[in-house]
N, C-alpha and C. Protein backbone atom coordinates (compact mmCIF):
# COMPACT_ATOMS: atom_id res chain seq x y z
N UNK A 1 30.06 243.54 93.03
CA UNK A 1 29.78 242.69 94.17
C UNK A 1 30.09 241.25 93.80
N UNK A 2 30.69 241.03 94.03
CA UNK A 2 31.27 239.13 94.36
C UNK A 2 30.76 238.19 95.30
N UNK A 3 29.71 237.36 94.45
CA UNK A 3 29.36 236.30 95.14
C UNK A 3 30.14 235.83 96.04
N UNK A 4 29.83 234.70 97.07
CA UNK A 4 30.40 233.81 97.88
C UNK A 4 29.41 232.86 98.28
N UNK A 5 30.28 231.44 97.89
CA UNK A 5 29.36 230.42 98.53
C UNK A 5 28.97 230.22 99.84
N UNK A 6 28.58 229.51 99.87
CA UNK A 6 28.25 229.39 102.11
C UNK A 6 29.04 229.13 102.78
N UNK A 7 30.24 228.79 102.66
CA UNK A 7 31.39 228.53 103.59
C UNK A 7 32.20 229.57 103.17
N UNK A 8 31.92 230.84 102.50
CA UNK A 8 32.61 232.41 101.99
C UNK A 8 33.45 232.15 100.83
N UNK A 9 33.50 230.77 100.87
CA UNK A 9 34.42 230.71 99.20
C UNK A 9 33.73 231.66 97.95
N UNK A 10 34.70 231.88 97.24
CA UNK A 10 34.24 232.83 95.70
C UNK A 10 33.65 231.74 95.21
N UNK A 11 32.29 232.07 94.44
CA UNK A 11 32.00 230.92 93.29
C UNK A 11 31.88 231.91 91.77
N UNK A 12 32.66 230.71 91.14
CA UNK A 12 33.03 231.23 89.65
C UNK A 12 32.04 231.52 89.07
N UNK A 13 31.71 232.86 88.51
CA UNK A 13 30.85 232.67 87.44
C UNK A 13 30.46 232.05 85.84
N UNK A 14 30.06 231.56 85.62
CA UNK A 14 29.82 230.58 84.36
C UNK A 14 29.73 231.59 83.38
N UNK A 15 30.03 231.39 81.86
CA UNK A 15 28.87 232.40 80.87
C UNK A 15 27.40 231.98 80.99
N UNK A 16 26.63 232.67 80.63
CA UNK A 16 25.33 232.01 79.94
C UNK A 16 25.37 231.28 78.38
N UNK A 17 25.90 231.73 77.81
CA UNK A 17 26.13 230.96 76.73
C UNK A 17 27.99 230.95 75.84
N UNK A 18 28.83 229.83 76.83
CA UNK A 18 29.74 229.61 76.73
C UNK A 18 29.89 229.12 74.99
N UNK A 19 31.07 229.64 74.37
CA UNK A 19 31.54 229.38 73.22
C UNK A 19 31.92 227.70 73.21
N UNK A 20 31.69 227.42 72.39
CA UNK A 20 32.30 226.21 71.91
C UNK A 20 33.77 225.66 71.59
N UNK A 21 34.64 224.66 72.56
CA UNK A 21 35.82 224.73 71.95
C UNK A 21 35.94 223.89 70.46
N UNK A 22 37.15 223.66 69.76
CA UNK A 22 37.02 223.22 68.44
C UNK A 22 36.56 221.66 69.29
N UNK A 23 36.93 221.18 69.84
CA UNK A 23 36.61 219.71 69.98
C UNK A 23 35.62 219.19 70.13
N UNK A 24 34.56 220.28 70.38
CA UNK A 24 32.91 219.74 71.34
C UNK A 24 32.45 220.54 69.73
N UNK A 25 32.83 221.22 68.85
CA UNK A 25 31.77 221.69 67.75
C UNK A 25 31.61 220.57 66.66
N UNK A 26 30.10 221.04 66.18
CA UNK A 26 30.00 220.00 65.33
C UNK A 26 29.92 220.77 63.72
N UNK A 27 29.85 219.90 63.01
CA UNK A 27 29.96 220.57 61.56
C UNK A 27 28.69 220.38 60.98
N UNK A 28 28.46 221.08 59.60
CA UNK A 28 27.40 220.69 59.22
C UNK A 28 27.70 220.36 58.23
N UNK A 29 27.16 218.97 57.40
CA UNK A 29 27.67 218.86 56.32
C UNK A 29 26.35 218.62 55.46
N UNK A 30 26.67 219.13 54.12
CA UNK A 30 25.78 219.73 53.06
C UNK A 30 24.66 218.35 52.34
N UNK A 31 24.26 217.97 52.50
CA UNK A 31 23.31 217.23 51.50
C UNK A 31 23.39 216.80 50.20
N UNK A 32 23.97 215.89 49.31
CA UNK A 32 23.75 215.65 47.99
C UNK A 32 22.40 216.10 47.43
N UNK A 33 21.42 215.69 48.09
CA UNK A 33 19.95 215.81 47.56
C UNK A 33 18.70 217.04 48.09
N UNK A 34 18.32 217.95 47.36
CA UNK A 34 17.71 219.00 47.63
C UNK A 34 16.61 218.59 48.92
N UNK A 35 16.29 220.05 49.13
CA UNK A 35 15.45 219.73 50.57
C UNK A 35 13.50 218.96 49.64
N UNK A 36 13.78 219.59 48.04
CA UNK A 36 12.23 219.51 46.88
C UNK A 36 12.38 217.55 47.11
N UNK A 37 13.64 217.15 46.97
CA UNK A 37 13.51 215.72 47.15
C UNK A 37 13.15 214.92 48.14
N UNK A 38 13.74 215.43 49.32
CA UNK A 38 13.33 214.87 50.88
C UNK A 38 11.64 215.20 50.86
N UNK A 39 11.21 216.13 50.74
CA UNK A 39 9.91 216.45 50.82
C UNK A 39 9.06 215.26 49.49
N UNK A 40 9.39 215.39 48.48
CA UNK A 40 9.12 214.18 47.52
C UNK A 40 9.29 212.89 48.03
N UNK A 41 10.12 212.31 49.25
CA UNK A 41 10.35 210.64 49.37
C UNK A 41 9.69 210.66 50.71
N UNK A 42 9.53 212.06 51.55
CA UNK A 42 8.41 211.84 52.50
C UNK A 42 6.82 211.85 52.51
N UNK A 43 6.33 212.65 50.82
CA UNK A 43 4.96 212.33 50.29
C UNK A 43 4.51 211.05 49.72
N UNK A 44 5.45 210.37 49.28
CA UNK A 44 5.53 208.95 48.51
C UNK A 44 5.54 208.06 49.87
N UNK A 45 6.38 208.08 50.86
CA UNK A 45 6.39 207.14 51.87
C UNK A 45 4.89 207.87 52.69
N UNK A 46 4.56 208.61 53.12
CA UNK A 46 3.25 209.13 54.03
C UNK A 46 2.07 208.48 53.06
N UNK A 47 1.93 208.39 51.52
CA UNK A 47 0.62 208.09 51.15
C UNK A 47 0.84 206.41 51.15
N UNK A 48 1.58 205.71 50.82
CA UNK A 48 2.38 204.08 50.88
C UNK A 48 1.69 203.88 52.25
N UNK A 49 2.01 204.37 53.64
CA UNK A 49 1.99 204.17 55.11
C UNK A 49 0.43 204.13 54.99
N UNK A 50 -0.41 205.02 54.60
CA UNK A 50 -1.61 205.40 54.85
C UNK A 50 -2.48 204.06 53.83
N UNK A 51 -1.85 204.09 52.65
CA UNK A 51 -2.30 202.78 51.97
C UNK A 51 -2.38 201.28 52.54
N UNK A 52 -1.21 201.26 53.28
CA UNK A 52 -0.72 200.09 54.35
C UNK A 52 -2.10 199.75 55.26
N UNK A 53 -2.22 200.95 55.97
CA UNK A 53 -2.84 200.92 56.98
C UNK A 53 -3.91 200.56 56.45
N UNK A 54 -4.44 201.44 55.86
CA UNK A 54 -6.54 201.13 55.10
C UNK A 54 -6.38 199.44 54.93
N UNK A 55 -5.57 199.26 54.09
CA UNK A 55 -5.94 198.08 53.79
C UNK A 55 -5.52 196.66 54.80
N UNK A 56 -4.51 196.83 55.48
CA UNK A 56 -4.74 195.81 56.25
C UNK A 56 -5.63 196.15 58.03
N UNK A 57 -6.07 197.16 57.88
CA UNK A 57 -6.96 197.76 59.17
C UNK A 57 -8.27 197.90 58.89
């Protein structure tokens, strides 16, 4: 069965989840520094922030 819009035109069906052409994809690119380090410079900056705060609050 084939849709039709309200004036009986066909309307195209879309995918639900259309592929990506090369131009719209993105890449992923790899990290020099482990995920153990990011988690290390976000415990060092979260207790610094919290130090910040106490003391000038």
């Amino acid at each position: 069965m084939e849709m039709a819009d309200v004036d009986g035109s066909p309307v195209e069906e879309t995918p639900i989840n259309p592929t990506p052409d090369d131009s719209t994809a993105t890449e992923i690119i790899g990290s020099p520094l482990s995920q153990s380090t990011y988690l290390a410079i976000w415990a060092i900056s979260l207790v610094a922030s919290f130090g910040i705060f106490f003391v000038y609050f």
